[in-house]
ModelCIF file with pLDDT and N, C-alpha, C, O atoms, coordinates in Angstrom:
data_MODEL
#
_entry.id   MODEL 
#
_entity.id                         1 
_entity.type                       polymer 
_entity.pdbx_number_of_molecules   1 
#
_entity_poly.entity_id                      1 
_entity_poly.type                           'polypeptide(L)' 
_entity_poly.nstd_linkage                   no 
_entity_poly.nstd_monomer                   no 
_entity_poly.pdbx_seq_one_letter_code       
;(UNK)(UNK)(UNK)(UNK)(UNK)(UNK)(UNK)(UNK)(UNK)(UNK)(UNK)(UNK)(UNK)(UNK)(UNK)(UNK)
(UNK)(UNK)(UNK)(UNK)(UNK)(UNK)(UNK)(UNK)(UNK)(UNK)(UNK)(UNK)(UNK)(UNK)(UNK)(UNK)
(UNK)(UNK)(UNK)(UNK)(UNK)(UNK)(UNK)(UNK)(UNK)
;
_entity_poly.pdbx_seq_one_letter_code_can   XXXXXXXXXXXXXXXXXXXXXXXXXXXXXXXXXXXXXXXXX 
_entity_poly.pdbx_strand_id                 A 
#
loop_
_entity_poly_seq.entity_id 
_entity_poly_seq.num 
_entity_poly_seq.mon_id 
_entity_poly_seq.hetero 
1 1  UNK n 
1 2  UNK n 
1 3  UNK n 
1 4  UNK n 
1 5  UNK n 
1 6  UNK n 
1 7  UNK n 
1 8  UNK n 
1 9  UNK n 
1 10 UNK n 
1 11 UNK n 
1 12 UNK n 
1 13 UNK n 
1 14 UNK n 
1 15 UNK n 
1 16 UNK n 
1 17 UNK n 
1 18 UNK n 
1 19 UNK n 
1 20 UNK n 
1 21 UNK n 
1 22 UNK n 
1 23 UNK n 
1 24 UNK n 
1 25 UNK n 
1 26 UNK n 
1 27 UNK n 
1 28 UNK n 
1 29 UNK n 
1 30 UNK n 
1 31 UNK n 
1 32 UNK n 
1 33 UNK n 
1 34 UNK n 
1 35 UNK n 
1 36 UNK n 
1 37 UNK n 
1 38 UNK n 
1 39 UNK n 
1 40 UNK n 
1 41 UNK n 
#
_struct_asym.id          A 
_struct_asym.entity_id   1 
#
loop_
_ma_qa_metric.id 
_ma_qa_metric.mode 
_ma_qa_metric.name 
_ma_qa_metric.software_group_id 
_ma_qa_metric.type 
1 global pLDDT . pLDDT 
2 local  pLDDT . pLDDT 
#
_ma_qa_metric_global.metric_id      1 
_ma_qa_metric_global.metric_value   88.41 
_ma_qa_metric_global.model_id       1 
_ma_qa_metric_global.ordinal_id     1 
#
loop_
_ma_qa_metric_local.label_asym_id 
_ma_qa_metric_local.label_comp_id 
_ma_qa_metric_local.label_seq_id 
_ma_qa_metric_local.metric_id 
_ma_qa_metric_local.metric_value 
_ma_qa_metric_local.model_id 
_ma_qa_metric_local.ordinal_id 
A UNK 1  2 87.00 1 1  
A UNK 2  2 88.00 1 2  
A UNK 3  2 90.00 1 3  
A UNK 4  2 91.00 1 4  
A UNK 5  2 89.00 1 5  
A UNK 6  2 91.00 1 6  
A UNK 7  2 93.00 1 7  
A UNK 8  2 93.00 1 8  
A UNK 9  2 92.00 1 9  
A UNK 10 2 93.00 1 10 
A UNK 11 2 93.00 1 11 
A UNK 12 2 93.00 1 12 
A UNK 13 2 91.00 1 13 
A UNK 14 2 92.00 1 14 
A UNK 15 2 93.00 1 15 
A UNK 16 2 92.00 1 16 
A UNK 17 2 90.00 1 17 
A UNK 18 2 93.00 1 18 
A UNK 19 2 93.00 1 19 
A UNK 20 2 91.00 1 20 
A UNK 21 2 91.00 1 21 
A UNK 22 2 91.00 1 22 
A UNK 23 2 92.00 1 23 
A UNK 24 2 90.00 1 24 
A UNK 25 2 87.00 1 25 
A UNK 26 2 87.00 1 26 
A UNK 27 2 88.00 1 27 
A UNK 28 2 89.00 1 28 
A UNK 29 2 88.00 1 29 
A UNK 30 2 89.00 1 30 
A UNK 31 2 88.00 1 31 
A UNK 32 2 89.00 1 32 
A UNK 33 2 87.00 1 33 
A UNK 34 2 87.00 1 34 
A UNK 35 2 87.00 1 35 
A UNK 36 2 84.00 1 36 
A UNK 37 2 80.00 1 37 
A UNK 38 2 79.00 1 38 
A UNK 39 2 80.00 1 39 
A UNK 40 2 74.00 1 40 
A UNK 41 2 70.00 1 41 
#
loop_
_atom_site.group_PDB 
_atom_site.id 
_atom_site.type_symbol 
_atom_site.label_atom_id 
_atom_site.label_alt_id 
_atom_site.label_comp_id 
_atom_site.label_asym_id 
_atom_site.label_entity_id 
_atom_site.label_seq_id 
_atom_site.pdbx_PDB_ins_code 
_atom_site.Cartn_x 
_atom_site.Cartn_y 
_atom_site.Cartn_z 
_atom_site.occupancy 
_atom_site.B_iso_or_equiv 
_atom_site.pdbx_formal_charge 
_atom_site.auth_seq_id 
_atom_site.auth_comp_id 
_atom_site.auth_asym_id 
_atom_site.auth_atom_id 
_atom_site.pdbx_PDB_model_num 
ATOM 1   N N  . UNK A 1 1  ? 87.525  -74.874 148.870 1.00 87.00 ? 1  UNK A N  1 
ATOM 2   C CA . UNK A 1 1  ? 88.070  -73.575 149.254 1.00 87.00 ? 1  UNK A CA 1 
ATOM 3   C C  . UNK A 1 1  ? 89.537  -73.464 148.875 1.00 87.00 ? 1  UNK A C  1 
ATOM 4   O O  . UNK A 1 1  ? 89.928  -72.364 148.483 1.00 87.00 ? 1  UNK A O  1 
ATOM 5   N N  . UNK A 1 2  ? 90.353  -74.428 148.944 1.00 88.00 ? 2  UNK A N  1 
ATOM 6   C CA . UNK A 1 2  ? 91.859  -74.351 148.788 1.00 88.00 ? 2  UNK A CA 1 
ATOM 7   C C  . UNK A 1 2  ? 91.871  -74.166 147.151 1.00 88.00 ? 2  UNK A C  1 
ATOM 8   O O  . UNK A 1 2  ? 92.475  -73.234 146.620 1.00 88.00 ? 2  UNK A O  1 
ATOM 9   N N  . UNK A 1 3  ? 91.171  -75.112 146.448 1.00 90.00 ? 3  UNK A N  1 
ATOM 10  C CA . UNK A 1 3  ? 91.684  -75.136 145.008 1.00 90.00 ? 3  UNK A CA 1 
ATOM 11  C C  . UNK A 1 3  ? 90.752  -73.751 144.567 1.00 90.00 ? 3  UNK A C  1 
ATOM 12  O O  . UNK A 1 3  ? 91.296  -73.111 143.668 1.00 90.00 ? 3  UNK A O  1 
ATOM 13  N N  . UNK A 1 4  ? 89.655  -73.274 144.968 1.00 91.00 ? 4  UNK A N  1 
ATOM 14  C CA . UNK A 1 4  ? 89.487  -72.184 144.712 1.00 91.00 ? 4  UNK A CA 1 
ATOM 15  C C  . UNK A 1 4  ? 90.256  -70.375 144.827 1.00 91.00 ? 4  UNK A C  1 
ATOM 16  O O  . UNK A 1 4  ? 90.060  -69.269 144.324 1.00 91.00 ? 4  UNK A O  1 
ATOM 17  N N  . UNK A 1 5  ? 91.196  -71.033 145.833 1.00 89.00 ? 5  UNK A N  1 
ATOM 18  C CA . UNK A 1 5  ? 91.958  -69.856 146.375 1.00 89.00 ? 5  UNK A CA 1 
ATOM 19  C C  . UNK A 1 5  ? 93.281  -70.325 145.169 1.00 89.00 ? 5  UNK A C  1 
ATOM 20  O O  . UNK A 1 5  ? 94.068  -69.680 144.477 1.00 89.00 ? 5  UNK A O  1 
ATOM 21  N N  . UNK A 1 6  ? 93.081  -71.355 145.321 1.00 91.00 ? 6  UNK A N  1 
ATOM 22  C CA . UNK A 1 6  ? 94.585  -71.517 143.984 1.00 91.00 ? 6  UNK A CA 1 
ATOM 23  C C  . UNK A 1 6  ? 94.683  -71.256 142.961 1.00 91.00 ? 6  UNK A C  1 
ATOM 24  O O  . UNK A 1 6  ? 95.766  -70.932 142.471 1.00 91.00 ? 6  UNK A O  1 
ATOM 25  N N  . UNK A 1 7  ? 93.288  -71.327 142.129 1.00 93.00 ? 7  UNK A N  1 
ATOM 26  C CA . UNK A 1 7  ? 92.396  -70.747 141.116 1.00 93.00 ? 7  UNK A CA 1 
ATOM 27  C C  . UNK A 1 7  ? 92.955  -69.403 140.789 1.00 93.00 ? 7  UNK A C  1 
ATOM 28  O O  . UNK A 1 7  ? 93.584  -68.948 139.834 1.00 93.00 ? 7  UNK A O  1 
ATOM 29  N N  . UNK A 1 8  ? 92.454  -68.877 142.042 1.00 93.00 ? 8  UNK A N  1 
ATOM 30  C CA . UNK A 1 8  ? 91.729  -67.424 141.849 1.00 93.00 ? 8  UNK A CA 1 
ATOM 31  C C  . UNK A 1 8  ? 93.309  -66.816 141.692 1.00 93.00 ? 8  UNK A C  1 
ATOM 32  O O  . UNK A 1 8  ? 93.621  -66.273 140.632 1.00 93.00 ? 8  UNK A O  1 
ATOM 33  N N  . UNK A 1 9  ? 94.455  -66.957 142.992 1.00 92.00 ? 9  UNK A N  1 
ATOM 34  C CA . UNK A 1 9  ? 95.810  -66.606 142.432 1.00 92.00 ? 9  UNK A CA 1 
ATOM 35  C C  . UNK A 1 9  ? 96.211  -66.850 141.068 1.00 92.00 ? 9  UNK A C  1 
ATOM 36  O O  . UNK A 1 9  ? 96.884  -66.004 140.479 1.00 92.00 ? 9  UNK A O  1 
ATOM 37  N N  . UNK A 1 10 ? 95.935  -67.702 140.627 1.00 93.00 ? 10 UNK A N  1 
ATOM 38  C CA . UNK A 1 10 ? 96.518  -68.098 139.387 1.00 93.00 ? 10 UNK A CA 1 
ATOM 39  C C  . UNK A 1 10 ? 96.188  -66.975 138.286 1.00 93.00 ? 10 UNK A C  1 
ATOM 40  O O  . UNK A 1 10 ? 96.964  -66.545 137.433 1.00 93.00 ? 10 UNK A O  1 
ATOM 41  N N  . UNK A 1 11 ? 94.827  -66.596 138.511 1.00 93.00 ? 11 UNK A N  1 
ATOM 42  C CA . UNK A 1 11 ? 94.502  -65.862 137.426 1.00 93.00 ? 11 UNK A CA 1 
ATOM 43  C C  . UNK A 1 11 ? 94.970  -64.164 137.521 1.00 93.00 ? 11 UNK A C  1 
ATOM 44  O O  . UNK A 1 11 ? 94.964  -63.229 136.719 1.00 93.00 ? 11 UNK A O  1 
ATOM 45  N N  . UNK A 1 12 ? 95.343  -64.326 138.863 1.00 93.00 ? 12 UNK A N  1 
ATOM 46  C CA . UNK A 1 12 ? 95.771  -62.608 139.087 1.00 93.00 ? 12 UNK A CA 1 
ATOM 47  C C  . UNK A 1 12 ? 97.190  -62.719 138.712 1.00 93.00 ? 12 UNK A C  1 
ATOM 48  O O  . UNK A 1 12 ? 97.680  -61.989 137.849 1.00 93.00 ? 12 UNK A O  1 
ATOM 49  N N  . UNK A 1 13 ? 97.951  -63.741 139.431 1.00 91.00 ? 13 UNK A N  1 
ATOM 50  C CA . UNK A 1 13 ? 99.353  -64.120 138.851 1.00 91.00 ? 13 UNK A CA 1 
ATOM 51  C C  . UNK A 1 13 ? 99.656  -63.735 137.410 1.00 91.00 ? 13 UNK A C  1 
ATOM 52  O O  . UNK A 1 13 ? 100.763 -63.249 137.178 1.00 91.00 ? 13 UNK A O  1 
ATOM 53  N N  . UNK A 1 14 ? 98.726  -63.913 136.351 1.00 92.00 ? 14 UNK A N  1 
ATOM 54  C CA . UNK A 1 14 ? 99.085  -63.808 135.188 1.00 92.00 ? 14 UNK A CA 1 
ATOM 55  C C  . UNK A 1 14 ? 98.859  -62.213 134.911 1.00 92.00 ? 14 UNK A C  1 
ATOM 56  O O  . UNK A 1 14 ? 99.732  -61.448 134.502 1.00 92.00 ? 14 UNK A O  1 
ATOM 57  N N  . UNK A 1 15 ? 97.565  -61.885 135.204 1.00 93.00 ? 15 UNK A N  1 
ATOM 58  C CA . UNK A 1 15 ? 97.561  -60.032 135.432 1.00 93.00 ? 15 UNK A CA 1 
ATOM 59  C C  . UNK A 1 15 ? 98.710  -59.464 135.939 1.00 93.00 ? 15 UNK A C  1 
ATOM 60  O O  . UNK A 1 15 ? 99.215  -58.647 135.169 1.00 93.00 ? 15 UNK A O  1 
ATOM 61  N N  . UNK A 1 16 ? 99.536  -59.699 137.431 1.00 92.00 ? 16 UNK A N  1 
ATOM 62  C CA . UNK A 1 16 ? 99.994  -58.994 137.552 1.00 92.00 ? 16 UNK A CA 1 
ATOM 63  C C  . UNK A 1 16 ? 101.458 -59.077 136.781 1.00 92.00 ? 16 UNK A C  1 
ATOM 64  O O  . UNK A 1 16 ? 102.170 -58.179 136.331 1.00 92.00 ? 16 UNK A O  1 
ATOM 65  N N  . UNK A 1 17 ? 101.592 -60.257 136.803 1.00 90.00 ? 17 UNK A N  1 
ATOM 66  C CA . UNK A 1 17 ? 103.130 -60.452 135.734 1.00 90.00 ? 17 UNK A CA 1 
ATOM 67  C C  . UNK A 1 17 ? 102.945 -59.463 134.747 1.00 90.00 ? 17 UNK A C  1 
ATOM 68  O O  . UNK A 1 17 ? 103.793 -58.572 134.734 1.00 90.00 ? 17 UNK A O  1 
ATOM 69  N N  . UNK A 1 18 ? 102.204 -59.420 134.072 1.00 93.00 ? 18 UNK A N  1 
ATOM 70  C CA . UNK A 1 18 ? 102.077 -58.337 132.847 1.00 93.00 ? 18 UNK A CA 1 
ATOM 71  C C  . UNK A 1 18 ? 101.869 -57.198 132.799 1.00 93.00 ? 18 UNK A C  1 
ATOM 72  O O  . UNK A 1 18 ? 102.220 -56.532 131.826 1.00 93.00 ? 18 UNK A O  1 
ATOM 73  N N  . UNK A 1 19 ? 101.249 -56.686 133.831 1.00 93.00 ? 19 UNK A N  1 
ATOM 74  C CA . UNK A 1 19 ? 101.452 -55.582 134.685 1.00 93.00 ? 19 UNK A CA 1 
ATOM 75  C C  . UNK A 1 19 ? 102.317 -55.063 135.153 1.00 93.00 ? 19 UNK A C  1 
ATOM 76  O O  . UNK A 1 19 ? 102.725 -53.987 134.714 1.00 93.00 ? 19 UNK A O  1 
ATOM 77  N N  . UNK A 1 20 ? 102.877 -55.697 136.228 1.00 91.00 ? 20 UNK A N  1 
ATOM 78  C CA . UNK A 1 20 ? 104.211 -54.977 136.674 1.00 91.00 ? 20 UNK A CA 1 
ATOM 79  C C  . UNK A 1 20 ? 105.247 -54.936 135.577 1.00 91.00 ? 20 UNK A C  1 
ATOM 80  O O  . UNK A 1 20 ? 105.890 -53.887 135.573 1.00 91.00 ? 20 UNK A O  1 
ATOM 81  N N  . UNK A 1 21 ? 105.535 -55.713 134.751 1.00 91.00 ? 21 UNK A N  1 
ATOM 82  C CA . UNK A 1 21 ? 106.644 -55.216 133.596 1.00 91.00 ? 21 UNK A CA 1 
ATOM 83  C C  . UNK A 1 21 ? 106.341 -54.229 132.910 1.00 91.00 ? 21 UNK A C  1 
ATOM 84  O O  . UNK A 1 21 ? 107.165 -53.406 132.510 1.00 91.00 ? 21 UNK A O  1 
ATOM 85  N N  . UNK A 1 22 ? 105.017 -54.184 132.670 1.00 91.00 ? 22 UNK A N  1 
ATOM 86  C CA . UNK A 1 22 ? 104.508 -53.440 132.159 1.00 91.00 ? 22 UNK A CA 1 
ATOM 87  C C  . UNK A 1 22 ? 104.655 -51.812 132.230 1.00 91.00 ? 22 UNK A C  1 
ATOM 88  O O  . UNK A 1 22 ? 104.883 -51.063 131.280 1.00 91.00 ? 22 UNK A O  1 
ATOM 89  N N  . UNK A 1 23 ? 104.491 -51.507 133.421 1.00 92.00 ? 23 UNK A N  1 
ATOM 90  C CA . UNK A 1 23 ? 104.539 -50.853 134.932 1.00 92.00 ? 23 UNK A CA 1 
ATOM 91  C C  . UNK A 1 23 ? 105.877 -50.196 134.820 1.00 92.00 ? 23 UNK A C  1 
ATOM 92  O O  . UNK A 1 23 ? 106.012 -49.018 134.488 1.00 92.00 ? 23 UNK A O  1 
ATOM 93  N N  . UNK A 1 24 ? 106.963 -51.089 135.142 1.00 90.00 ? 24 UNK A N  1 
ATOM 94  C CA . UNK A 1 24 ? 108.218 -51.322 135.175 1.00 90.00 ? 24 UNK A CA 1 
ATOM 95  C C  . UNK A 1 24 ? 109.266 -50.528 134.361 1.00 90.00 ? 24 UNK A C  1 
ATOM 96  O O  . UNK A 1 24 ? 110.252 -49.948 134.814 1.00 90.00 ? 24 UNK A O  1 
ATOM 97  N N  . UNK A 1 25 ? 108.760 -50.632 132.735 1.00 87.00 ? 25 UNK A N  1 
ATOM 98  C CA . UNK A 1 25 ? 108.760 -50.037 131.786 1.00 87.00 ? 25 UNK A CA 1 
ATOM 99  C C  . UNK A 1 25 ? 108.513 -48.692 131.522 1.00 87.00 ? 25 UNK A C  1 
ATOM 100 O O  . UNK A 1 25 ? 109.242 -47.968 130.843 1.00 87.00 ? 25 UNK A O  1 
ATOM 101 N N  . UNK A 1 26 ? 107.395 -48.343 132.111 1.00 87.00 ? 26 UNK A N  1 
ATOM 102 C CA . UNK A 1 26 ? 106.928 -46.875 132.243 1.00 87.00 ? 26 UNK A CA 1 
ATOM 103 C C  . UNK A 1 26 ? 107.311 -46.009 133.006 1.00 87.00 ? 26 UNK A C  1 
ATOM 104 O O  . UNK A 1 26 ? 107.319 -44.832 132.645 1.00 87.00 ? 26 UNK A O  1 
ATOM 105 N N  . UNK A 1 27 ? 107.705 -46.380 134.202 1.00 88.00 ? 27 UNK A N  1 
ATOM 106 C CA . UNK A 1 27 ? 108.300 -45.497 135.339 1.00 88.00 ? 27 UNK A CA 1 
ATOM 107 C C  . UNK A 1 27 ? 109.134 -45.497 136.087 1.00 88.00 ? 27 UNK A C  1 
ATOM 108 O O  . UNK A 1 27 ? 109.372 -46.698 136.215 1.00 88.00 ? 27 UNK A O  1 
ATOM 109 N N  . UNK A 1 28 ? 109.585 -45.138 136.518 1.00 89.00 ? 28 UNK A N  1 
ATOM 110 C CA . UNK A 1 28 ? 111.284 -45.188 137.462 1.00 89.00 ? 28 UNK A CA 1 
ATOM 111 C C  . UNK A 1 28 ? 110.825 -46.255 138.620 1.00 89.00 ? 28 UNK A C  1 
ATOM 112 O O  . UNK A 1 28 ? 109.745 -46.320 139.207 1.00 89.00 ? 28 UNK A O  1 
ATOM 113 N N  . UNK A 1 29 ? 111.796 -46.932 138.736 1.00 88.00 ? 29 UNK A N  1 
ATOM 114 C CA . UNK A 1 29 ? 111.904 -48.252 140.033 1.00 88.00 ? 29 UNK A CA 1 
ATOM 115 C C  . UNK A 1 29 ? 111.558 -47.703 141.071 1.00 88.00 ? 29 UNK A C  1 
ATOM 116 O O  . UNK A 1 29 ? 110.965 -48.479 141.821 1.00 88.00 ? 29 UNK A O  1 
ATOM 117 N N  . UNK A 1 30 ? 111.716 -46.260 141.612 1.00 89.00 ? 30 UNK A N  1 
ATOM 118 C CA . UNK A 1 30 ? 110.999 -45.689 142.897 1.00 89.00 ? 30 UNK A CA 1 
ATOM 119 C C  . UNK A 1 30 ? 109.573 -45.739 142.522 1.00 89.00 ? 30 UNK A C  1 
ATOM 120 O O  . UNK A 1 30 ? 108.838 -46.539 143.102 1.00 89.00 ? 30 UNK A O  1 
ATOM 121 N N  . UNK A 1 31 ? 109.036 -44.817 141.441 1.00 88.00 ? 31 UNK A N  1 
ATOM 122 C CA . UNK A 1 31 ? 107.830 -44.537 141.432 1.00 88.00 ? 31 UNK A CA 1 
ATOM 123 C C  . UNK A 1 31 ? 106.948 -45.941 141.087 1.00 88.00 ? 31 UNK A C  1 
ATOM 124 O O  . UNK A 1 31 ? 105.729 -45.963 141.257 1.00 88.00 ? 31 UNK A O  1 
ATOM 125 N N  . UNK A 1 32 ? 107.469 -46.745 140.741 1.00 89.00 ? 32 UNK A N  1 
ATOM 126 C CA . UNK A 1 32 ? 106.768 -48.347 140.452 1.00 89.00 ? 32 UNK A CA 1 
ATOM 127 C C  . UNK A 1 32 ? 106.924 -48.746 142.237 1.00 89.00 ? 32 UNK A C  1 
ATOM 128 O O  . UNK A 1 32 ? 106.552 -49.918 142.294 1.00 89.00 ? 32 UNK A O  1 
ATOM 129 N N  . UNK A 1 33 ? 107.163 -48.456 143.139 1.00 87.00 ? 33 UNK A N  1 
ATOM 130 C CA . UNK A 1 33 ? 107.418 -49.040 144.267 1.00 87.00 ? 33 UNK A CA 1 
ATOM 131 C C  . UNK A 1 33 ? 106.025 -47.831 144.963 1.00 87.00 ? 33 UNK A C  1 
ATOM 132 O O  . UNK A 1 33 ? 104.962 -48.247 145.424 1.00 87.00 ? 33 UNK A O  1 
ATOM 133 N N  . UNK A 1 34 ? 106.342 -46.608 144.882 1.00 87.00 ? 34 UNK A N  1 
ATOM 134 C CA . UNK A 1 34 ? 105.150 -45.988 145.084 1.00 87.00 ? 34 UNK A CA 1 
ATOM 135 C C  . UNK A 1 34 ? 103.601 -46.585 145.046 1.00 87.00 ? 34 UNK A C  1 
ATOM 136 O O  . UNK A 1 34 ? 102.839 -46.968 145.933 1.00 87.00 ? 34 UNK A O  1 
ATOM 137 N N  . UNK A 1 35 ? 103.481 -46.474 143.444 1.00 87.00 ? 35 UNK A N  1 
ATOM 138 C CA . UNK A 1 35 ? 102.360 -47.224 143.004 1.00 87.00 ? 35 UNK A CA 1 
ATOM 139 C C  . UNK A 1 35 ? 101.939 -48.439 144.015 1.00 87.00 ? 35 UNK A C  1 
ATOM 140 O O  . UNK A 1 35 ? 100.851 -48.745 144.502 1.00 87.00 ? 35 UNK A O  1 
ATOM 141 N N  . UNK A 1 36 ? 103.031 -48.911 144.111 1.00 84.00 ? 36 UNK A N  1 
ATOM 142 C CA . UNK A 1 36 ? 102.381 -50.048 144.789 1.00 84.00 ? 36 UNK A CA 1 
ATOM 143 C C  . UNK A 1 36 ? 102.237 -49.928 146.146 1.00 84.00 ? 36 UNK A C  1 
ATOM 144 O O  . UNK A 1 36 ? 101.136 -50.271 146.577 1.00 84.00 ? 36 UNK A O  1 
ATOM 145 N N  . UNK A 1 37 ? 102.730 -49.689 146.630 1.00 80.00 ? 37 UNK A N  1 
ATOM 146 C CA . UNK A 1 37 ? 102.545 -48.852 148.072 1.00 80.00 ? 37 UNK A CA 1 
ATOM 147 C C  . UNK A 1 37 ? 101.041 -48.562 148.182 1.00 80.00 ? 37 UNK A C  1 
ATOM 148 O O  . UNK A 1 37 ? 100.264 -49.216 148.878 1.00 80.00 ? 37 UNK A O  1 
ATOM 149 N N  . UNK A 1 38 ? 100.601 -47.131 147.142 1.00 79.00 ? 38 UNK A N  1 
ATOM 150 C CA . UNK A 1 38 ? 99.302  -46.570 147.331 1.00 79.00 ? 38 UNK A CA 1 
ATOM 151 C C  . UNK A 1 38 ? 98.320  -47.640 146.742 1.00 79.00 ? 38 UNK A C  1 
ATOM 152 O O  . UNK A 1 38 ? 97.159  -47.412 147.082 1.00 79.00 ? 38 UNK A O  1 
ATOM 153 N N  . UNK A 1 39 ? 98.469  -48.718 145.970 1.00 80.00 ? 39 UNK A N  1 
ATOM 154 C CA . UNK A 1 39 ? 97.531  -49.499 145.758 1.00 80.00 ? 39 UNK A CA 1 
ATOM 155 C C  . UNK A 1 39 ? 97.286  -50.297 146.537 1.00 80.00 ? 39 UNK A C  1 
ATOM 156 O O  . UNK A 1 39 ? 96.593  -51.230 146.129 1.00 80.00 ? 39 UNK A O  1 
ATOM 157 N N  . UNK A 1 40 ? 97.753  -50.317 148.089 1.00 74.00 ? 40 UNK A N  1 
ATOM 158 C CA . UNK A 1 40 ? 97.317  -51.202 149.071 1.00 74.00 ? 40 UNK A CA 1 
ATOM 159 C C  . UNK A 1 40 ? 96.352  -50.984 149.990 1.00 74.00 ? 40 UNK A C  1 
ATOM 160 O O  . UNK A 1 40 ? 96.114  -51.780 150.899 1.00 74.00 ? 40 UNK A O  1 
ATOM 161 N N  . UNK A 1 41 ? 95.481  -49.440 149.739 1.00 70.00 ? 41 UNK A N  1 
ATOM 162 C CA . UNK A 1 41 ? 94.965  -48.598 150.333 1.00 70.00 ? 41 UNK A CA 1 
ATOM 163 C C  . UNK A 1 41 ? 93.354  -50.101 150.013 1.00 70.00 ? 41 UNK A C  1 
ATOM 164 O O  . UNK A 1 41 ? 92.222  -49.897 150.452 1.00 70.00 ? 41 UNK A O  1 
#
């Protein structure tokens, strides 16, 4: 269970790194804070 949970971060870790710059890039530092806000729904 642990190394599976370590796993599984790992692989989102790399999604979201590339993402949020990604992200980051596209839209104003408020509205990137938004986004993330409503993606916790």
């Amino acid at each position: 269970k642990l190394v599976g949970a370590l796993l599984v971060s790992c692989v989102i870790g790399v999604g979201i790194s590339y993402y949020a710059f990604l992200c980051r890039a596209s839209v104003s530092a408020t509205s990137f804070t938004v986004i993330g806000n409503v993606s916790k729904i």
